[in-house]
N, C-alpha and C. Protein backbone atom coordinates (compact mmCIF):
# COMPACT_ATOMS: atom_id res chain seq x y z
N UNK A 1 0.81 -1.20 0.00
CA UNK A 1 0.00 0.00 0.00
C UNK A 1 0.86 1.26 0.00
N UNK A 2 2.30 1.33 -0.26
CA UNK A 2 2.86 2.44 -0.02
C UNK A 2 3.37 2.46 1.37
N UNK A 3 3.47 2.22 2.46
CA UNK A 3 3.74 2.53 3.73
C UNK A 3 5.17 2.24 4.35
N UNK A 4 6.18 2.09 2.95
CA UNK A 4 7.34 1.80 3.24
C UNK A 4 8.10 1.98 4.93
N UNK A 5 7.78 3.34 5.27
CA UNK A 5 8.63 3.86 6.24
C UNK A 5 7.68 3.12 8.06
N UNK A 6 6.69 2.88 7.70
CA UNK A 6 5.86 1.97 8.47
C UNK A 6 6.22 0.41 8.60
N UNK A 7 6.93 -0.21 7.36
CA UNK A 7 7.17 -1.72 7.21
C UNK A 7 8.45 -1.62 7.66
N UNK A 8 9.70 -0.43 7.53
CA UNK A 8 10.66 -0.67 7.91
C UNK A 8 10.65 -0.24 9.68
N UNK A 9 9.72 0.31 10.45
CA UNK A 9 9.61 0.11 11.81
C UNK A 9 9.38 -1.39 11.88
N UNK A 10 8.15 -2.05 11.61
CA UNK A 10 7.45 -2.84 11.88
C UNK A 10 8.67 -4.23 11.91
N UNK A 11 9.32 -3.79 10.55
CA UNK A 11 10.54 -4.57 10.37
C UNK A 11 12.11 -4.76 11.72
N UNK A 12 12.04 -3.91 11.70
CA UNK A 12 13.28 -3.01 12.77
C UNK A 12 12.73 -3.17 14.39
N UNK A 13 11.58 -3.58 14.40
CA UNK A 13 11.46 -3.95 16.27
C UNK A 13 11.14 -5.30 16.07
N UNK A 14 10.92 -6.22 15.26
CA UNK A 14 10.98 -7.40 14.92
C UNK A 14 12.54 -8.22 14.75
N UNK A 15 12.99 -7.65 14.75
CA UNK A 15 14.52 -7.74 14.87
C UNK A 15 15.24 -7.63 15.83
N UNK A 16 14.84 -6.59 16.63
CA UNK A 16 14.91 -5.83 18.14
C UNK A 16 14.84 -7.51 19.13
N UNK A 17 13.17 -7.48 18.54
CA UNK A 17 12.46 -8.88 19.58
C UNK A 17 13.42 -10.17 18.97
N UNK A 18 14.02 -10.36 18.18
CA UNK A 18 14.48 -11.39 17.59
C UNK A 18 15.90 -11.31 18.41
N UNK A 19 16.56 -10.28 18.40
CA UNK A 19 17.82 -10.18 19.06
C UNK A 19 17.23 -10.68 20.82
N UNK A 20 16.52 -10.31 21.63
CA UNK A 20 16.44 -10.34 22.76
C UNK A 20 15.75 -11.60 22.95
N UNK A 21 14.91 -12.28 22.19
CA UNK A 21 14.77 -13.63 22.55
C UNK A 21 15.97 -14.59 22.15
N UNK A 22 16.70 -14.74 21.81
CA UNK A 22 17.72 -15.40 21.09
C UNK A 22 18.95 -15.66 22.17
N UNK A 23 19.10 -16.64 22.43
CA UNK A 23 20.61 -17.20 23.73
C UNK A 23 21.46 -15.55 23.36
N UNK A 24 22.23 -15.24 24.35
CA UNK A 24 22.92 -14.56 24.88
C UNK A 24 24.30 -14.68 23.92
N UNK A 25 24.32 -14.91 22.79
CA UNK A 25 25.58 -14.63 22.34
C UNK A 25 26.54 -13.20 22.10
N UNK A 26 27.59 -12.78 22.42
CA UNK A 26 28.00 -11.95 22.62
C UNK A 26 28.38 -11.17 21.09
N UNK A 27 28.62 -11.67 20.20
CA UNK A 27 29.03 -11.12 19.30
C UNK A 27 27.97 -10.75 18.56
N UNK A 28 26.96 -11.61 18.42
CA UNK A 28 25.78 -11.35 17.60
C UNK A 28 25.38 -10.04 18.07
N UNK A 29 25.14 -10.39 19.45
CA UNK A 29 24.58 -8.77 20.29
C UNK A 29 24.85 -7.81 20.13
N UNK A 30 26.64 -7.76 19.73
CA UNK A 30 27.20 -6.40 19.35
C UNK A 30 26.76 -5.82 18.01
N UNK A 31 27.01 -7.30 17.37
CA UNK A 31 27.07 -6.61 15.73
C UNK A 31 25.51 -5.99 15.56
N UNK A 32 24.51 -6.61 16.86
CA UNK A 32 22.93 -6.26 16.05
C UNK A 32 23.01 -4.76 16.73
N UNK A 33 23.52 -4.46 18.01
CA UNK A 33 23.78 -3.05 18.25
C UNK A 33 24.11 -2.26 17.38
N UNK A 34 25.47 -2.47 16.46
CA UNK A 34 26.44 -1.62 16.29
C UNK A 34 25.06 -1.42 14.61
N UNK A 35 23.97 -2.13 13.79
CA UNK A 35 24.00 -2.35 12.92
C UNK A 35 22.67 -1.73 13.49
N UNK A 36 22.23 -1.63 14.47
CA UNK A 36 20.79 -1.01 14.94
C UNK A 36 20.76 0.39 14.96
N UNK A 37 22.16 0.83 15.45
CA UNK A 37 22.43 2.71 15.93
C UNK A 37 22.68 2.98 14.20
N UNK A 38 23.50 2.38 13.87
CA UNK A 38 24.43 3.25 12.40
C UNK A 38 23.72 2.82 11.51
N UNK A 39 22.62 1.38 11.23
CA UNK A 39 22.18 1.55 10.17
C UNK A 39 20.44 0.79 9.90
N UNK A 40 19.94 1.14 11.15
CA UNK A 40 18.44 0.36 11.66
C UNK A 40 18.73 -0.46 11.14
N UNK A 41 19.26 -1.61 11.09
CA UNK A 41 19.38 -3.18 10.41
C UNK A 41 19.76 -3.28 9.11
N UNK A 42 19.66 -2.12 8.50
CA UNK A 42 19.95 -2.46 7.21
C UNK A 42 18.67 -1.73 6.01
N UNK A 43 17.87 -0.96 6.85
CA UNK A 43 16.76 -0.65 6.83
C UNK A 43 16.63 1.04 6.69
N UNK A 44 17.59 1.66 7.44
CA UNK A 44 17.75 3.05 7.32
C UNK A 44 19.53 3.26 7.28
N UNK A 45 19.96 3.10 5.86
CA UNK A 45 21.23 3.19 5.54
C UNK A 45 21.97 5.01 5.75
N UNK A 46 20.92 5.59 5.62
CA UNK A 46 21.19 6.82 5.80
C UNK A 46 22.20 7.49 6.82
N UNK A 47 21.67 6.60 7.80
CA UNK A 47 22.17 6.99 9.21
C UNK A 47 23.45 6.87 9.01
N UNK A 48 24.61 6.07 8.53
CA UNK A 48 25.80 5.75 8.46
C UNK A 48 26.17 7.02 7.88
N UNK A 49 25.18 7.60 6.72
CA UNK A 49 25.72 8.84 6.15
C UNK A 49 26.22 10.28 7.12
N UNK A 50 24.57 10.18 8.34
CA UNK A 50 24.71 11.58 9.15
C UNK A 50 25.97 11.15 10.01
N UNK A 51 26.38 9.42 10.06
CA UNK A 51 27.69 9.43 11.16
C UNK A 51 28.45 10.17 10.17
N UNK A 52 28.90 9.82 9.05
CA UNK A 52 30.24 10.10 8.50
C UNK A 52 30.04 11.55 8.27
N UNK A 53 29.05 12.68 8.15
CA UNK A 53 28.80 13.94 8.21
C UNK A 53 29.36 14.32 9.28
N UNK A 54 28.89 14.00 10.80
CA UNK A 54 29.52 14.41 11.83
C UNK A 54 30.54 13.88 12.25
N UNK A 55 31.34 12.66 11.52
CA UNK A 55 33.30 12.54 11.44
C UNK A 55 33.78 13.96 11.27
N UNK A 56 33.50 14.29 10.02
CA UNK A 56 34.00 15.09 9.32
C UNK A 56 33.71 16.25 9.89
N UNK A 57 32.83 16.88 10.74
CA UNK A 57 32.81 18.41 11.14
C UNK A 57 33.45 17.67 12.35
N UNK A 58 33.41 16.49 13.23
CA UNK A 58 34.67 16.93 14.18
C UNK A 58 36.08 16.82 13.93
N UNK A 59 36.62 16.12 12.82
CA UNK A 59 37.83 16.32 12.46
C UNK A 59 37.81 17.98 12.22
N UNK A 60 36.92 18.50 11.59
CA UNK A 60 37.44 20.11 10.99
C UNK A 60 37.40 20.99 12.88
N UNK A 61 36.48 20.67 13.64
CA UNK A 61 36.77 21.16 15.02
C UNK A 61 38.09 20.96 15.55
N UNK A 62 38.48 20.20 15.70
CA UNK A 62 39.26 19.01 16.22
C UNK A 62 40.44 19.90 16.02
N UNK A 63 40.59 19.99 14.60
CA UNK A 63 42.04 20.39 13.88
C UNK A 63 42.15 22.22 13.90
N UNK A 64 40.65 22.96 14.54
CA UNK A 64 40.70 24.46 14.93
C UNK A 64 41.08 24.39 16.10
N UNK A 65 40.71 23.84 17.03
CA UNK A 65 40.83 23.94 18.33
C UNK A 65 41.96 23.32 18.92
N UNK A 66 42.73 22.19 18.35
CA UNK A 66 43.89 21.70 18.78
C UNK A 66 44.81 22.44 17.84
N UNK A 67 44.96 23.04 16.92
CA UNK A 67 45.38 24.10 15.97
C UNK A 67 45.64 25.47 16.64
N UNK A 68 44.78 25.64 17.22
CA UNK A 68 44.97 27.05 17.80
C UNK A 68 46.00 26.99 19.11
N UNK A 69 45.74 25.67 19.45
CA UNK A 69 46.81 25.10 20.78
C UNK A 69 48.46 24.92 20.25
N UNK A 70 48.36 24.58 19.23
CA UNK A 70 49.70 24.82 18.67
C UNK A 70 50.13 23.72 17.87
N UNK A 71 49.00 22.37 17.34
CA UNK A 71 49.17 21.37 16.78
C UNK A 71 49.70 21.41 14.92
N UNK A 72 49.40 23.26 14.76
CA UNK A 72 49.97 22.99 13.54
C UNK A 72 50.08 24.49 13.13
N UNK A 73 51.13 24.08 12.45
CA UNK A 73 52.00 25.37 12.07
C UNK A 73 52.24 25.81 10.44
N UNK A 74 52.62 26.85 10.17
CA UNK A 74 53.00 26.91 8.96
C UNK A 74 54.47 26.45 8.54
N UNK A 75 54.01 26.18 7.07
CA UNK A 75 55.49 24.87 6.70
C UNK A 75 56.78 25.79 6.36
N UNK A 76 57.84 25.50 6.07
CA UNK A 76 59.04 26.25 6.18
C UNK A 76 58.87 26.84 4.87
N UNK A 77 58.20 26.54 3.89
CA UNK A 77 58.45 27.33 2.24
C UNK A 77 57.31 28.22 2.38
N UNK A 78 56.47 28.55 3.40
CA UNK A 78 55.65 30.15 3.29
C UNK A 78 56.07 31.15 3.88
N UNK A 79 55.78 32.42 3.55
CA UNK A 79 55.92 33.66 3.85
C UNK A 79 56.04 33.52 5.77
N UNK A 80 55.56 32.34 6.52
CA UNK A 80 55.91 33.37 7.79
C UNK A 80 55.89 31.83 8.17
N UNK A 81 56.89 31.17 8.25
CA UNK A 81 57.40 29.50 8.54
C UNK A 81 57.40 29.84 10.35
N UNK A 82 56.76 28.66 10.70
CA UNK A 82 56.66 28.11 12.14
C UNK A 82 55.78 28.98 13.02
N UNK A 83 54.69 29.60 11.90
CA UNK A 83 53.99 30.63 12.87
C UNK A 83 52.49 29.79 12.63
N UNK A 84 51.41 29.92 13.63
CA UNK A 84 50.07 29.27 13.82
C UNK A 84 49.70 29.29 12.27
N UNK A 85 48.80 28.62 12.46
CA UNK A 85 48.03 28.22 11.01
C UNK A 85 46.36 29.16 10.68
N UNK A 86 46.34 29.55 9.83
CA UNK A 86 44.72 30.45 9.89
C UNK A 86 43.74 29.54 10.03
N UNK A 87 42.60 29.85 10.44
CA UNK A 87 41.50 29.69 10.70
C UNK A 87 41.24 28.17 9.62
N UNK A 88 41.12 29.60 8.18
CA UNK A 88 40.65 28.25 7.07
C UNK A 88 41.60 27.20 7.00
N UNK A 89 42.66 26.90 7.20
CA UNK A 89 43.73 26.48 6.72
C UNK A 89 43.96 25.31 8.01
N UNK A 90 42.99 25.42 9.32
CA UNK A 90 43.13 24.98 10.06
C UNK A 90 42.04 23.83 9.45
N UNK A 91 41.09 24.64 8.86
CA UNK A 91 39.73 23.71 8.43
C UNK A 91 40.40 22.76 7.20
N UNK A 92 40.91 23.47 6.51
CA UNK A 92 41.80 22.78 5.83
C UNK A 92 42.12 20.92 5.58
N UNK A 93 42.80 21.43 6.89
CA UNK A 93 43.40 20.15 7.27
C UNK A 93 42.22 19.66 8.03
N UNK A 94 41.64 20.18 8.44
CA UNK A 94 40.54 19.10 9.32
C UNK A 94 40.04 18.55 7.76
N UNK A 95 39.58 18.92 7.43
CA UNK A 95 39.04 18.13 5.84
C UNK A 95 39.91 17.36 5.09
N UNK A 96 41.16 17.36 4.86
CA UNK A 96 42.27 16.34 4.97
C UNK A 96 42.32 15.46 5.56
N UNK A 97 41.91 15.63 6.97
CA UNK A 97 42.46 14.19 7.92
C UNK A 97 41.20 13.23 7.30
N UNK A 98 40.63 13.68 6.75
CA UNK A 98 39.34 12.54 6.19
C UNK A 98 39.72 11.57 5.12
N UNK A 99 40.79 12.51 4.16
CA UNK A 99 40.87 11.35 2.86
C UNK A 99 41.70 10.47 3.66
N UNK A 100 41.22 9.13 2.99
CA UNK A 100 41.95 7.87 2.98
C UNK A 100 42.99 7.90 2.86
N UNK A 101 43.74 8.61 2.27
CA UNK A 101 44.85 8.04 1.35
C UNK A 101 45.78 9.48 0.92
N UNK A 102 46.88 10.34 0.93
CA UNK A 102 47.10 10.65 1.13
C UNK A 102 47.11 11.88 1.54
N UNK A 103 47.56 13.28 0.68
CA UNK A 103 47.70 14.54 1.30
C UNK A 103 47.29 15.47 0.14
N UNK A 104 46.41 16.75 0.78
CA UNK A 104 45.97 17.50 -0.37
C UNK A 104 47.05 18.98 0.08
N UNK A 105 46.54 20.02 -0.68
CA UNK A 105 47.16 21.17 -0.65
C UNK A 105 47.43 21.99 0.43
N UNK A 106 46.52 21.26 1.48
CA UNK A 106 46.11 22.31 2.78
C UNK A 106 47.32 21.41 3.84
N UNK A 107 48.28 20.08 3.48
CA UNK A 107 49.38 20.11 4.18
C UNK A 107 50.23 20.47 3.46
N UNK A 108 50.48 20.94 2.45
CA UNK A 108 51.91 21.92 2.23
C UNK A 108 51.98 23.23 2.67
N UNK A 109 50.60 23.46 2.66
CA UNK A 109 51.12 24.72 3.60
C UNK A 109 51.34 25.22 5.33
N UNK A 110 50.67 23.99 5.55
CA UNK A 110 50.07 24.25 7.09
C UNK A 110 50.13 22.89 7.92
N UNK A 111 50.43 22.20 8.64
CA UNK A 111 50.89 21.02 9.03
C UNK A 111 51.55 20.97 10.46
N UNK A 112 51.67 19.53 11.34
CA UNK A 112 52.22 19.36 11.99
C UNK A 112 53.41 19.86 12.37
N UNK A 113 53.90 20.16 13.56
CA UNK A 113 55.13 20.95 13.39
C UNK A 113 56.48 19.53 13.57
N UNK A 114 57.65 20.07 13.22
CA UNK A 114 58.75 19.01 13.13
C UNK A 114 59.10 18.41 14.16
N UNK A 115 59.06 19.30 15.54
CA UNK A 115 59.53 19.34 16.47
C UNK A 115 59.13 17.98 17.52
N UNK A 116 57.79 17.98 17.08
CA UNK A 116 57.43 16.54 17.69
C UNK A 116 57.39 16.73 19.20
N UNK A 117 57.42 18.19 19.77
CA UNK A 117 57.34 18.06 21.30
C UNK A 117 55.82 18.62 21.38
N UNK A 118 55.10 19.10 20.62
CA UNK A 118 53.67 19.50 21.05
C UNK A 118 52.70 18.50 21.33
N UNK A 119 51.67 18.21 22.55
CA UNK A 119 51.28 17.46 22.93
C UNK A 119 49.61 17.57 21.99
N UNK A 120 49.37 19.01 21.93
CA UNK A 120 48.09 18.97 21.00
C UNK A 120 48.83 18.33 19.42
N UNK A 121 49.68 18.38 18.90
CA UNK A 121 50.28 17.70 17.72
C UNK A 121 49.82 16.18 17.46
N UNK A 122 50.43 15.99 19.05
CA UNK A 122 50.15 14.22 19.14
C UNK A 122 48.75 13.96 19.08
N UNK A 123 47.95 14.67 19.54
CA UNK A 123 46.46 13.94 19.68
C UNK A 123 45.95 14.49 18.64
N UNK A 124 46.35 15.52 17.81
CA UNK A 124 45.68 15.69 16.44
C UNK A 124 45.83 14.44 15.85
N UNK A 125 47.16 14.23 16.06
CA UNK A 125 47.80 13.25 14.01
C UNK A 125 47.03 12.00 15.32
N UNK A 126 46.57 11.54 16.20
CA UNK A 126 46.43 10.42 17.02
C UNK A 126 44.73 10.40 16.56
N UNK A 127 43.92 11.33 16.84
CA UNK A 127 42.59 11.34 16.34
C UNK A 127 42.41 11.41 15.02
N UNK A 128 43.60 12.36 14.08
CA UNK A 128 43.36 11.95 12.58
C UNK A 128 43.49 10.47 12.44
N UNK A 129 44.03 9.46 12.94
CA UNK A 129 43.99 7.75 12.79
C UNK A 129 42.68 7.45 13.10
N UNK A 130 42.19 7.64 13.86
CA UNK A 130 41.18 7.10 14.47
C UNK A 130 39.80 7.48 13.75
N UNK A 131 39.75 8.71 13.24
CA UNK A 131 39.00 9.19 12.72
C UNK A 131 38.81 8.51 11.16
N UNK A 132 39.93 8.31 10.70
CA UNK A 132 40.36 7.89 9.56
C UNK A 132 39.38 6.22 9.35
N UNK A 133 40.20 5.88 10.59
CA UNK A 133 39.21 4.05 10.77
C UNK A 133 37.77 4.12 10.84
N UNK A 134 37.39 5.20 11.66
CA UNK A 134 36.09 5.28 11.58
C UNK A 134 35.42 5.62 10.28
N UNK A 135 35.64 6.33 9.81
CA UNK A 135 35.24 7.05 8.70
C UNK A 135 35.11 6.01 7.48
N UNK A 136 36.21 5.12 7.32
CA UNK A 136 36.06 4.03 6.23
C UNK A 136 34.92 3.20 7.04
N UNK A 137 35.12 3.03 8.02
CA UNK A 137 33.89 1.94 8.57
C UNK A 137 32.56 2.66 8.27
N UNK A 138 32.31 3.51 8.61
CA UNK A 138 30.92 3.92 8.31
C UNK A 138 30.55 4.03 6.83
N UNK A 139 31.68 4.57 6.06
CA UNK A 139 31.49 4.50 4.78
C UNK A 139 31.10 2.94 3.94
N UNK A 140 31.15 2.01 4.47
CA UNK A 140 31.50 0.89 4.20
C UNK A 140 30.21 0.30 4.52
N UNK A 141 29.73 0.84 6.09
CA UNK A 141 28.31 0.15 6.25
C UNK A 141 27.25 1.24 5.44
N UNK A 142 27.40 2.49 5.00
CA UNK A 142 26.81 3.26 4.50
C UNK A 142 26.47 2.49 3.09
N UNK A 143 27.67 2.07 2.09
CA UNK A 143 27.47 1.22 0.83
C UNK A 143 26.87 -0.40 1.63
N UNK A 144 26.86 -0.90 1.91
CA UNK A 144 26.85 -2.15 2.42
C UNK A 144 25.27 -1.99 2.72
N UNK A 145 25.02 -1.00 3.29
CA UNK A 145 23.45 -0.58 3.18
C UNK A 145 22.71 -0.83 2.20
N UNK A 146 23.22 -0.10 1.38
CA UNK A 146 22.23 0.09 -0.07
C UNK A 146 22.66 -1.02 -0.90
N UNK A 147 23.57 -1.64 -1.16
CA UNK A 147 23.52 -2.93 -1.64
C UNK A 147 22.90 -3.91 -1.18
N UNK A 148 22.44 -3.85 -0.10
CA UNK A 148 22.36 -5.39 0.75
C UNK A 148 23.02 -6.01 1.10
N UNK A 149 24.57 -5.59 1.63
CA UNK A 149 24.97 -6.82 2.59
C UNK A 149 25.17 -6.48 3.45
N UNK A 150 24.32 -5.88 4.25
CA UNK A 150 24.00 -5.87 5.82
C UNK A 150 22.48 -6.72 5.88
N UNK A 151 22.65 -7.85 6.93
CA UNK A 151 22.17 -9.12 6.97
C UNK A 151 20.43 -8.27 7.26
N UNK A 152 19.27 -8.62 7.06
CA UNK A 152 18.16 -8.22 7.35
C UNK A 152 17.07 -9.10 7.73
N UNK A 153 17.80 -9.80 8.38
CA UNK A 153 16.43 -11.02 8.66
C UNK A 153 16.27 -10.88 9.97
């Protein structure tokens, strides 16, 4: 009859009840958690999308605010080498720490400093990892969504 967004509740607490009657296995439990928050079963793929939306504005926070602490500096070939990084340039790199794979324009100019003694440094490039893992994971259950291979029974 049309009531798609009605069959995928109806669907999605049937699953709920299926997880909680079912022996106590530990892994199942997680994965039906982790597959209930990020992607209602398989049912509202979207959600993986608004995670990986809000990766990405806290990497760009992340990299202003630990930036302004002193996590990144300007690189030795600009006009004013080893001095704070601007605003945009801070955003920059927060939008950097997202790609996969390597480095865009916003670390040649503006980047980690050499020195390796700044402690906001360490937990930038330490949350750019982490962020990084996350970010492919969600991306991954985000496609995995819309194809179907996130399990739906």
């Amino acid at each position: 009859m049309g009531h798609e967004r009605q069959v995928r509740r109806v669907l999605m607490a049937q699953r709920d009840d299926q997880l909680a009657r079912t022996p106590p296995r530990r892994r199942e439990r997680v994965w039906g958690r982790v597959t209930k928050v990020t992607l209602g079963y398989g049912y509202q793929p979207c959600r993986a999308l608004l995670f990986l939306i809000a990766l990405v504005a806290l990497s760009c926070v992340l990299a202003v605010v630990l930036g302004w602490h002193g996590a990144l500096t300007q690189a030795k070939d600009t006009a004013a080498p080893d001095q704070p990084c601007t605003v945009m340039q801070r955003v920059s790199v927060g939008l950097d720490l997202n790609l996969p794979v390597g480095a865009s324009l916003a670390r040649a100019g503006c980047g980690l400093p050499k020195n390796a003694a700044s402690a906001a440094a360490a937990w930038l490039a330490a949350a750019g990892w982490v962020l990084q893992v996350l970010e492919w994971v969600f991306a991954a259950l985000f496609i995995a969504g819309f194809t179907g291979g996130v399990r739906k029974t």
